[in-house]
Each structure stands twice: as structure tokens, then as C-alpha cells.
Protein backbone atom coordinates (compact mmCIF):
# COMPACT_ATOMS: atom_id res chain seq x y z
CA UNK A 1 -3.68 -103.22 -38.09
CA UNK A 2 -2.79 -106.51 -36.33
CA UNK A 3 -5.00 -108.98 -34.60
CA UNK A 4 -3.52 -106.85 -30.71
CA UNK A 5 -3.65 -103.83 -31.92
CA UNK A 6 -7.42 -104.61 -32.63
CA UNK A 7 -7.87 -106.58 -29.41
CA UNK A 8 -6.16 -103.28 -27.57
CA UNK A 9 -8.57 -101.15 -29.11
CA UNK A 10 -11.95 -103.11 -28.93
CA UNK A 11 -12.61 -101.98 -24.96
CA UNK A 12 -12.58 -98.44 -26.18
CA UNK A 13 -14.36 -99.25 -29.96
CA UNK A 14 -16.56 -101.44 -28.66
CA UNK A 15 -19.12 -99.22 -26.65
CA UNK A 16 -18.90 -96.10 -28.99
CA UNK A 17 -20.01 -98.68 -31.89
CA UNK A 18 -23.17 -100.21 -29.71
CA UNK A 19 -23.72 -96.56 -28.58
CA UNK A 20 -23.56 -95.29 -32.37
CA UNK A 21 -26.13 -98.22 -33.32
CA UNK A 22 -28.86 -98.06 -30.54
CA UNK A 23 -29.10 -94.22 -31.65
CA UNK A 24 -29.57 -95.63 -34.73
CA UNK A 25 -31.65 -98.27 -34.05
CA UNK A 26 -34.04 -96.09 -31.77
CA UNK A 27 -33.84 -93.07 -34.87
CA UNK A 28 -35.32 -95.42 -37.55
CA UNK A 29 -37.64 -96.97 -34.89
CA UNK A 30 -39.18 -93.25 -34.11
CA UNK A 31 -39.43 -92.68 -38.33
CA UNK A 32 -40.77 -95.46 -39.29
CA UNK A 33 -43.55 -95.20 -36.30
CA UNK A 34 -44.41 -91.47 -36.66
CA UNK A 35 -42.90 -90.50 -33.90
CA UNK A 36 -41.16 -87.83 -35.06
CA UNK A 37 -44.27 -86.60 -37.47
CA UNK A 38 -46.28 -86.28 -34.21
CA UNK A 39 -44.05 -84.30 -32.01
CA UNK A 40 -43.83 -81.39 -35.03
CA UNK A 41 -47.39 -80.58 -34.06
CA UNK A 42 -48.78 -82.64 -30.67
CA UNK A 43 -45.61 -81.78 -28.00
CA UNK A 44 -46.45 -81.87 -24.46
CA UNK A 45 -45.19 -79.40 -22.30
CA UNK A 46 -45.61 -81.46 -19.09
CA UNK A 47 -47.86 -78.24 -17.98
CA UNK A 48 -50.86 -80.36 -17.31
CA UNK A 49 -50.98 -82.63 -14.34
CA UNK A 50 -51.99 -86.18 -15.48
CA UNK A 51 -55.97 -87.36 -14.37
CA UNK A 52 -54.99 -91.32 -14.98
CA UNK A 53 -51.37 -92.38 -15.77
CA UNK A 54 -50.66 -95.60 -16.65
CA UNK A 55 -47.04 -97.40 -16.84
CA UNK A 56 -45.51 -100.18 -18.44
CA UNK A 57 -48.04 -100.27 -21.49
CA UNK A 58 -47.39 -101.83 -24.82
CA UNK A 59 -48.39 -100.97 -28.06
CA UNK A 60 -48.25 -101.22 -32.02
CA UNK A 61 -47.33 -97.70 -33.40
CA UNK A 62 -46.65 -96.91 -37.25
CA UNK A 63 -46.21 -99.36 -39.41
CA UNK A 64 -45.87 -102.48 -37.03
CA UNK A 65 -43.20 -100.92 -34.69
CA UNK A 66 -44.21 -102.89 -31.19
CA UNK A 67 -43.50 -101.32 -28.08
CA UNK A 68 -43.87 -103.77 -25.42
CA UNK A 69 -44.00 -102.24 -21.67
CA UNK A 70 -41.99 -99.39 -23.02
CA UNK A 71 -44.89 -96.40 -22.82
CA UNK A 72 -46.96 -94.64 -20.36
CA UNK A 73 -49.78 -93.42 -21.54
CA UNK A 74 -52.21 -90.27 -19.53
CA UNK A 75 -55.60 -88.88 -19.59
CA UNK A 76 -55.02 -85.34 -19.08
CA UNK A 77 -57.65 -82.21 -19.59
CA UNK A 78 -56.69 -81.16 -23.27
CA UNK A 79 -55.72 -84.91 -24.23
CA UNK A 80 -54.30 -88.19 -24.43
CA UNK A 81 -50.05 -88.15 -23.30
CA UNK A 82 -48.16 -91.02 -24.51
CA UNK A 83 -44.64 -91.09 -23.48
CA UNK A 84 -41.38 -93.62 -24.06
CA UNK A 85 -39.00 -94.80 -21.58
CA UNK A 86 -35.72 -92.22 -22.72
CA UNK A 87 -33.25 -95.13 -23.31
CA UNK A 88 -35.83 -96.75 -26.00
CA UNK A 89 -36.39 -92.95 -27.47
CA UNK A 90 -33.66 -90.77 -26.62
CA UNK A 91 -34.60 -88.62 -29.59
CA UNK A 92 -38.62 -89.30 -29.15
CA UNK A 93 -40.77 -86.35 -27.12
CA UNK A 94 -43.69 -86.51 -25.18
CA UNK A 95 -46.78 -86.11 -27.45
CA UNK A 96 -50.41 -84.85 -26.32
CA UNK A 97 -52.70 -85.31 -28.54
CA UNK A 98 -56.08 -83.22 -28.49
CA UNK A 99 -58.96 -85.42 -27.31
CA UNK A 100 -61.19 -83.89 -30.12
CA UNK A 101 -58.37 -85.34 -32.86
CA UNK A 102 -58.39 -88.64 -31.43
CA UNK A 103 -60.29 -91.43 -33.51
CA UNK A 104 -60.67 -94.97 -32.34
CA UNK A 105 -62.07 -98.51 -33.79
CA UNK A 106 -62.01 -101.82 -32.72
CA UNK A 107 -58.97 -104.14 -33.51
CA UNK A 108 -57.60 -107.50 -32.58
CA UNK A 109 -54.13 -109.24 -31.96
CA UNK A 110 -54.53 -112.83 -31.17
CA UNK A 111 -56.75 -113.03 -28.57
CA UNK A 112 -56.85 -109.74 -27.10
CA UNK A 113 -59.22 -106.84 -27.83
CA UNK A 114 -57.75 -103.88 -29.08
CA UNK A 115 -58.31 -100.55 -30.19
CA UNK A 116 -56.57 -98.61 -32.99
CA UNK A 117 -56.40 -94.97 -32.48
CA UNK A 118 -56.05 -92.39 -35.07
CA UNK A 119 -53.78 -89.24 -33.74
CA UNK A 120 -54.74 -86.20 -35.55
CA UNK A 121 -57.66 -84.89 -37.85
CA UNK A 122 -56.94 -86.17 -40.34
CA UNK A 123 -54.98 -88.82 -39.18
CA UNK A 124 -51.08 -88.77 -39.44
CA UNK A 125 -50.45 -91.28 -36.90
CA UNK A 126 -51.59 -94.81 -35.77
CA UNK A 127 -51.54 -96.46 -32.02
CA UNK A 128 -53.08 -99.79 -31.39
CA UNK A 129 -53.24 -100.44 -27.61
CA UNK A 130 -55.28 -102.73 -25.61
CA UNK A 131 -58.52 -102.36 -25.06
CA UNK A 132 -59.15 -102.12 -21.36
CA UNK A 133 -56.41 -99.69 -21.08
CA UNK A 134 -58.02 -97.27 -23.96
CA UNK A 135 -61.33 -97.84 -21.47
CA UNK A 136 -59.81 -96.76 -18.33
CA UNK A 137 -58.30 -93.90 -19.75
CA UNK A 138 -61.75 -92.61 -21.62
CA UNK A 139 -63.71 -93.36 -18.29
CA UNK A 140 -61.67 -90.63 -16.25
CA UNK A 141 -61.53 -88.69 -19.10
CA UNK A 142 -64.62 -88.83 -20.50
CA UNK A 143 -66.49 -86.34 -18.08
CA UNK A 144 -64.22 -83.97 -18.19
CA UNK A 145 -62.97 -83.69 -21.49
CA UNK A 146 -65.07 -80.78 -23.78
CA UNK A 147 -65.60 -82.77 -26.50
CA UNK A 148 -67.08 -86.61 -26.74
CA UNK A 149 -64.44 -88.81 -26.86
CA UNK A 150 -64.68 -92.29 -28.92
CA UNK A 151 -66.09 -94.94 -27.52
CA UNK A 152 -64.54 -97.90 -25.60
CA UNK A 153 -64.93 -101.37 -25.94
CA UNK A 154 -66.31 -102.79 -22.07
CA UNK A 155 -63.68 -105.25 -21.48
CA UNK A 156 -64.22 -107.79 -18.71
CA UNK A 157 -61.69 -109.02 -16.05
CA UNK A 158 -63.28 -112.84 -16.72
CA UNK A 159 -62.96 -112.22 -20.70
CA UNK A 160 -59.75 -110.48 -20.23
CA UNK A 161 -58.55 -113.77 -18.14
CA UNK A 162 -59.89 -116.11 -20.57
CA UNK A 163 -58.30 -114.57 -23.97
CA UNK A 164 -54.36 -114.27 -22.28
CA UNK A 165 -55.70 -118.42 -21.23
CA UNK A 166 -56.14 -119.41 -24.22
CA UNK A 167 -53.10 -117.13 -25.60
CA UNK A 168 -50.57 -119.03 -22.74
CA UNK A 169 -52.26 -122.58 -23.91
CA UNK A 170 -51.08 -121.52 -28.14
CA UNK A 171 -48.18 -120.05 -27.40
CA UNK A 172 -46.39 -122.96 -24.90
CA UNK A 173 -47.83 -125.50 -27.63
CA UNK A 174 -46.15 -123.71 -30.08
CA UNK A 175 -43.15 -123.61 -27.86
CA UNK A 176 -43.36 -127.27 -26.61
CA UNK A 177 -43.85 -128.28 -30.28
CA UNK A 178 -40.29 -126.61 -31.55
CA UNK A 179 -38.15 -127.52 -28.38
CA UNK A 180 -39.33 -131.55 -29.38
CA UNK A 181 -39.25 -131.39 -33.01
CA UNK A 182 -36.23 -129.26 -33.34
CA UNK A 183 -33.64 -132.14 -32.33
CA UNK A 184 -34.92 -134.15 -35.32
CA UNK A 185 -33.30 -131.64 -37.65
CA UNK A 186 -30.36 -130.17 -35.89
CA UNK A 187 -28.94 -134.04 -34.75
CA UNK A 188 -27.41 -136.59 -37.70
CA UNK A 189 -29.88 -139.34 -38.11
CA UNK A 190 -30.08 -142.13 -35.27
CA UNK A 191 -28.32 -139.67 -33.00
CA UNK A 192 -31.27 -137.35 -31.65
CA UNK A 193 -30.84 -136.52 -28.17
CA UNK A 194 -33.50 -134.29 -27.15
CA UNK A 195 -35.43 -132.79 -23.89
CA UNK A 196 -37.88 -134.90 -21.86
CA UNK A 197 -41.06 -133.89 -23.31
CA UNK A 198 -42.32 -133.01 -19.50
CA UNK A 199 -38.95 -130.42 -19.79
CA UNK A 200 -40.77 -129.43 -23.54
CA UNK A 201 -43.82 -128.39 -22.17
CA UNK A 202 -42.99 -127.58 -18.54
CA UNK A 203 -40.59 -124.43 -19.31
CA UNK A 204 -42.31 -122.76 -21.72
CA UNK A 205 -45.71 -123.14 -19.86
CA UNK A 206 -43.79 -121.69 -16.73
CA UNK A 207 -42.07 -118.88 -18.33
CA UNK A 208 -45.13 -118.02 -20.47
CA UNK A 209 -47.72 -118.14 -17.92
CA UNK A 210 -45.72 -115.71 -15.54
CA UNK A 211 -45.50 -113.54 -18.38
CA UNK A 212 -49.22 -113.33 -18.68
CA UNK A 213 -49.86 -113.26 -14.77
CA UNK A 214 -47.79 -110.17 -14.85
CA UNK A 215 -49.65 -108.68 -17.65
CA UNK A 216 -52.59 -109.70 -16.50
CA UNK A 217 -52.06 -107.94 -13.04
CA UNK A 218 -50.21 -104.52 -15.32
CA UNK A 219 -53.55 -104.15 -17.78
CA UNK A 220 -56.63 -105.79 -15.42
């Protein structure tokens, strides 16, 4: 095939491949976070209305598969819903998950409290979410559920404020570290042109900290 044949061919190639790969992709990503293992047995039939539904949640399902702002998670009668935006899951149901086969302990990541949740009895599937959100979910659940549901972990607006602090202060030194050192070893020696280091720390502190206002204002 010649160089215009392929350049002919790539508008129509082109999407079926990217199409082909983010099934792909999203088909490992649901296997290797027991995804799939949970919907055999914990499939929600959208039948119950929702008590508390919150959007744009992130969390750490499986082993280490992150999904940032991707789920919604519910408090319904029967159970906890957890749901993923279609284009990220196209393959991935909704699951509701029996409050009574629910376990939780405490967990960390960085700076912010978390809880890891245990999804069945015994356990065949792992969620880590934040904290707060695992409290506001057992608070509105909690009185109406039949069976006692596991404890959350009080989380603060003033604590939550100070841990995603001190997270934006690591991260845009991390960042404003890299973007000044990095020149050093990319440019031939005597010839290092770099950023001002007010542009160094500056951008990352500005795109970082409106990262954490908005999940600040998402999880508070």
C-alpha cells in the first residue's frame, strides 16, 4: 500500500481504530477493577429512587484503577448505588450493593481521609472513596437502612480545607521544582534557557489550587 493510499484511508481507519481501543481500554479497566465481578450478583435495576445522590465523585476501585470525577455514587433503601459516566464504562452496569454486605475501614491517600469499602460478604470487591462523602451518604442512610451500617469517619470542613492546603502547597512544589530543574537536563551545557522561576511556581500554584477549590466545593 503506498504512502496516499494510506493517507486516503486514515480519515476512515482512524476513528474505527481509537473506537476499537477505548472499548478496549474501558474492558480491561472494568476487569481489572471488579467491575464486571460485581454486576454478576449486585445489578441495580434503577427501581429504587435515590435518598442522597452524589455526582462527580472519584475513587480507587480494584487493584489501583482511579476514577477521578467519573462516578456517582447513592444512598438508596436496600443499598449503596455506584454508577460510571457510560463513555468511561460503556460495558460497566449500575451496581447496588446491600447495605448489610458493605464493610468499611479507615484509609489514607496523601492528605485526605479515606475510607475503603468492602462490597460483598465476603468481600469480592474494593472501593476507596473519600471520607466525607462515605459520611454523608451513611448519615441519610443510616436511619433508614435495616441493618447498622459501618461507621464514618466525622470529617471537618476546617480539616478537610487544611489537608487539600497542604496537598496544593506539595504538589505545586513538586511542580515548580521539575518546570526549573528540567531545563538543566533537556538544554546542552551553557545553553539553558528556562522559565522565570515566578512563571515556575505561579502556573502550577494557579492551575492546582483551582483544581482543589473545585474539589473542595464538589466533596465539602
Amino acid at each position: 500500500m503506498t504512502d496516499q493510499q494510506i493517507l486516503r484511508w486514515m480519515p476512515y481507519v482512524f476513528p474505527i481504530f481509537f473506537v476499537g481501543m477505548w472499548l478496549l481500554i474501558s474492558t480491561l479497566l472494568g476487569v481489572m477493577s471488579g467491575w464486571f465481578n460485581l454486576q454478576q450478583w449486585y445489578a441495580d435495576d434503577n427501581s429504587e429512587e435515590p435518598l442522597l445522590k452524589l455526582g462527580w465523585q472519584s475513587g480507587v476501585m480494584g487493584v489501583g484503577v482511579n476514577l477521578n470525577g467519573i462516578l456517582t455514587l447513592a444512598a438508596k433503601r436496600s443499598g449503596l448505588s455506584i454508577r460510571i459516566w457510560r463513555i468511561f464504562g460503556p460495558f460497566r452496569k449500575p451496581l447496588l450493593v446491600p447495605w448489610s454486605e458493605i464493610s468499611a475501614e479507615p484509609a489514607r491517600s496523601f492528605f485526605t481521609q479515606m475510607v475503603k469499602l468492602g462490597l460483598g460478604n465476603p468481600p469480592n470487591g474494593r472501593l476507596k472513596i473519600n471520607a466525607a462523602t462515605w459520611s454523608k451518604l451513611v448519615a441519610v442512610a443510616g436511619p433508614i437502612a435495616k441493618v447498622p451500617l459501618p461507621p464514618a469517619t466525622a470529617v471537618s470542613r476546617k480539616s478537610m480545607a487544611l489537608r487539600m492546603f497542604l496537598e496544593w502547597v506539595v504538589i505545586t512544589a513538586g511542580a515548580a521544582t521539575f518546570f526549573w530543574f528540567a531545563p538543566y537536563f533537556i538544554s546542552p551545557p551553557g545553553e539553558r534557557v528556562g522559565l522565570p522561576i515566578v512563571i515556575c511556581i505561579l502556573f502550577p500554584a494557579i492551575v492546582f489550587g483551582l483544581g482543589q477549590l473545585i474539589r473542595y466545593a464538589r466533596e465539602s
